[in-house]
Protein backbone atom coordinates (compact mmCIF):
# COMPACT_ATOMS: atom_id res chain seq x y z
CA UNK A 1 95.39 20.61 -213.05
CA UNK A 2 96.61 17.45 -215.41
CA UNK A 3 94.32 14.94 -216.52
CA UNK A 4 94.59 11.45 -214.35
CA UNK A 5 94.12 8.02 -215.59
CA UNK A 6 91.02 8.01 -214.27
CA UNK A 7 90.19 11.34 -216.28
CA UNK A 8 91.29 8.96 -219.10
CA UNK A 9 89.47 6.09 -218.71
CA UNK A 10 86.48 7.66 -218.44
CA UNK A 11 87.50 9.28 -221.65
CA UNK A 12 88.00 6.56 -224.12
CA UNK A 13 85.43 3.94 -221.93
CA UNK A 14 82.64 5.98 -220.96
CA UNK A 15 80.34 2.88 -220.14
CA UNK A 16 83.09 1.02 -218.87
CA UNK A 17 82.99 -0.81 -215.12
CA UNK A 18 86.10 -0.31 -213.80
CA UNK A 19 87.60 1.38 -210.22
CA UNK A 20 91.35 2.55 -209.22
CA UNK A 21 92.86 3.15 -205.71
CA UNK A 22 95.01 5.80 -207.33
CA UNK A 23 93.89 7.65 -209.98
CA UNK A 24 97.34 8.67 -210.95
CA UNK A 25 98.80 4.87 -211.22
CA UNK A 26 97.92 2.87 -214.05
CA UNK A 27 98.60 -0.85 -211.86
CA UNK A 28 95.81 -0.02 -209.48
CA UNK A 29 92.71 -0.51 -212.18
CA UNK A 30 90.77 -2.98 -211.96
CA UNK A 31 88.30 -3.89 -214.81
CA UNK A 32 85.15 -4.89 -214.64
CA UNK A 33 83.57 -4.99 -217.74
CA UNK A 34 83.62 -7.97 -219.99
CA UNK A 35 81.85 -6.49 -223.15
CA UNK A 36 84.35 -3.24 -223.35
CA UNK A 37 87.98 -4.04 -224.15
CA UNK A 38 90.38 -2.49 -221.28
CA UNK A 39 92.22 0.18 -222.52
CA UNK A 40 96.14 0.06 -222.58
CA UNK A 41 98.11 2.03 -220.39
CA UNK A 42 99.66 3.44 -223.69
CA UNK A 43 96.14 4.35 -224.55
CA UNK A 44 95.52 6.24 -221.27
CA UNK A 45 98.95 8.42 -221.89
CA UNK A 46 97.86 9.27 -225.29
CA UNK A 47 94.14 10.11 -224.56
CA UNK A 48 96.01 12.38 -220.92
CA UNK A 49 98.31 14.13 -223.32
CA UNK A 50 94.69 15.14 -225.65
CA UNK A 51 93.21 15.59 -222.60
CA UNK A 52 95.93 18.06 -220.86
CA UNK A 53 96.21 20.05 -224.17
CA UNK A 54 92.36 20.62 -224.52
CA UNK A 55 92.44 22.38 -220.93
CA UNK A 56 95.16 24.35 -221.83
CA UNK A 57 93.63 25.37 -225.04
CA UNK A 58 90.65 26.40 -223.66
CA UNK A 59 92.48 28.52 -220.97
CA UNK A 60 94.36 30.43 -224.06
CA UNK A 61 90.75 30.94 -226.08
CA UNK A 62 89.42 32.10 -223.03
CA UNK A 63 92.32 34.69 -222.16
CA UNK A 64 92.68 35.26 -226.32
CA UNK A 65 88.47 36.27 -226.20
CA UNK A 66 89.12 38.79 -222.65
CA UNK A 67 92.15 40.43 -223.90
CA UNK A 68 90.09 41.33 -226.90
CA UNK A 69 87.55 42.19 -224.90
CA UNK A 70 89.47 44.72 -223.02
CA UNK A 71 90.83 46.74 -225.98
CA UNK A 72 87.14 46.72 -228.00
CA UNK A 73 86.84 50.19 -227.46
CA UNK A 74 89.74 51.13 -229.25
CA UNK A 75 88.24 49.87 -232.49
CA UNK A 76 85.18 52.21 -232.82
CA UNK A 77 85.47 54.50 -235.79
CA UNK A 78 85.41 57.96 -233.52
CA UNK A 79 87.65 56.96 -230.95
CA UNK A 80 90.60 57.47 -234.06
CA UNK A 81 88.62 60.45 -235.95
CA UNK A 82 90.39 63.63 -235.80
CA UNK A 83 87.44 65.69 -236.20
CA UNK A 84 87.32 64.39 -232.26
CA UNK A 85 89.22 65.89 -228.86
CA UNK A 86 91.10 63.96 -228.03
CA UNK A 87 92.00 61.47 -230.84
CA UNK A 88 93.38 58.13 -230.33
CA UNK A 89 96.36 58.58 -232.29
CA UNK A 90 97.89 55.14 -232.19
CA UNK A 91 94.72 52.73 -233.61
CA UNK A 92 96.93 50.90 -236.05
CA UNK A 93 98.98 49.49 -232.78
CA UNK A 94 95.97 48.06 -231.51
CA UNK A 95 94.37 46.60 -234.43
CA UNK A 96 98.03 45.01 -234.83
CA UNK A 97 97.95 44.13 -231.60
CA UNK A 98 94.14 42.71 -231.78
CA UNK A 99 95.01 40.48 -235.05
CA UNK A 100 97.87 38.77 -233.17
CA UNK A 101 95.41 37.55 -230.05
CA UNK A 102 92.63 36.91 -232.29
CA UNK A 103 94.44 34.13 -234.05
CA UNK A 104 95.00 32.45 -230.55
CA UNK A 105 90.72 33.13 -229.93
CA UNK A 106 90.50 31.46 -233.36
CA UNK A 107 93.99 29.04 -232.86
CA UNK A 108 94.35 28.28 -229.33
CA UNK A 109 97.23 26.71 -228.70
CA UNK A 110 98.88 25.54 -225.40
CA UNK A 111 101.21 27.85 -224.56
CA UNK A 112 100.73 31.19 -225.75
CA UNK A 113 102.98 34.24 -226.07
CA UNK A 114 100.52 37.20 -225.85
CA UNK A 115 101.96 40.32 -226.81
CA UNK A 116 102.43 43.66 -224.80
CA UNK A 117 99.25 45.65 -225.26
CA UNK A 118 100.02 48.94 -226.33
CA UNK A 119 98.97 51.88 -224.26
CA UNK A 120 96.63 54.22 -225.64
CA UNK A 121 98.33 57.66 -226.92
CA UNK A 122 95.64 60.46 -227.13
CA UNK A 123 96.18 64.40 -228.80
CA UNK A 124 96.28 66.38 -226.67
C-alpha cells in the first residue's frame, strides 16, 4: 500500500484544516487553515517517498526479527556439541547465515535480499 497525499498532509500538517476529493491528486486540496502554511505539492512527494520507505522498512525489520526467530534454536550451545546424538554439524552456516539477516533487523532497508537459509545437517 503507497502513502497518498492525504497520508502526506497529515504528515507534515498534523493540525492542519484541509479536505481532498482524491486523495491521490494533489489539485483536489483545498486548504482551510490560515495560521498553517499549505504545503507544496513538492513537499507532499518528498514527505510520500519518507513515508513509502518507512513501511517498507518496517516490513524488512519485521521479516529480518521472524527469520531469526525461526533458526534460534540452532544457536544453543548443545545443539552443535558432539558429546550429543545427533550433532548439528553445520552451526557455522547458520550463525553466517543469522549475521547477514540481523543487519537488516538492525538496518532495514527497503528492499531486501534475504539469503537461502541453510538446512540443518545432523550426524548421524
Amino acid at each position: 500500500m503507497s502513502a497518498t497525499y492525504a497520508d502526506a498532509l497529515t504528515s507534515l500538517t498534523p493540525n492542519a484544516k484541509w479536505s481532498m476529493t482524491d486523495d491521490t491528486d494533489f489539485e483536489t486540496l483545498s486548504w482551510y487553515s490560515t495560521d498553517i502554511a499549505e504545503p507544496t505539492k513538492a513537499a507532499c512527494d518528498a514527505e510520500i517517498a519518507i513515508l513509502n520507505a518507512n513501511v517498507a522498512n518496517a516490513a524488512c525489520q519485521q521479516q529480518a526479527s521472524a527469520l531469526l526467530y525461526a533458526t534460534d534454536w540452532a544457536t544453543i550451545p548443545d545443539v552443535a556439541s558432539t558429546t550429543n546424538n545427533p550433532y548439528l554439524t553445520n552451526q557455522a552456516e547458520f550463525i553466517a547465515y543469522r549475521n547477514i539477516v540481523r543487519g537488516y533487523a538492525v538496518n532495514p532497508v527497503a528492499n531486501p535480499v534475504f539469503p537461502k537459509q541453510p538446512i540443518a545437517t545432523w550426524s548421524s
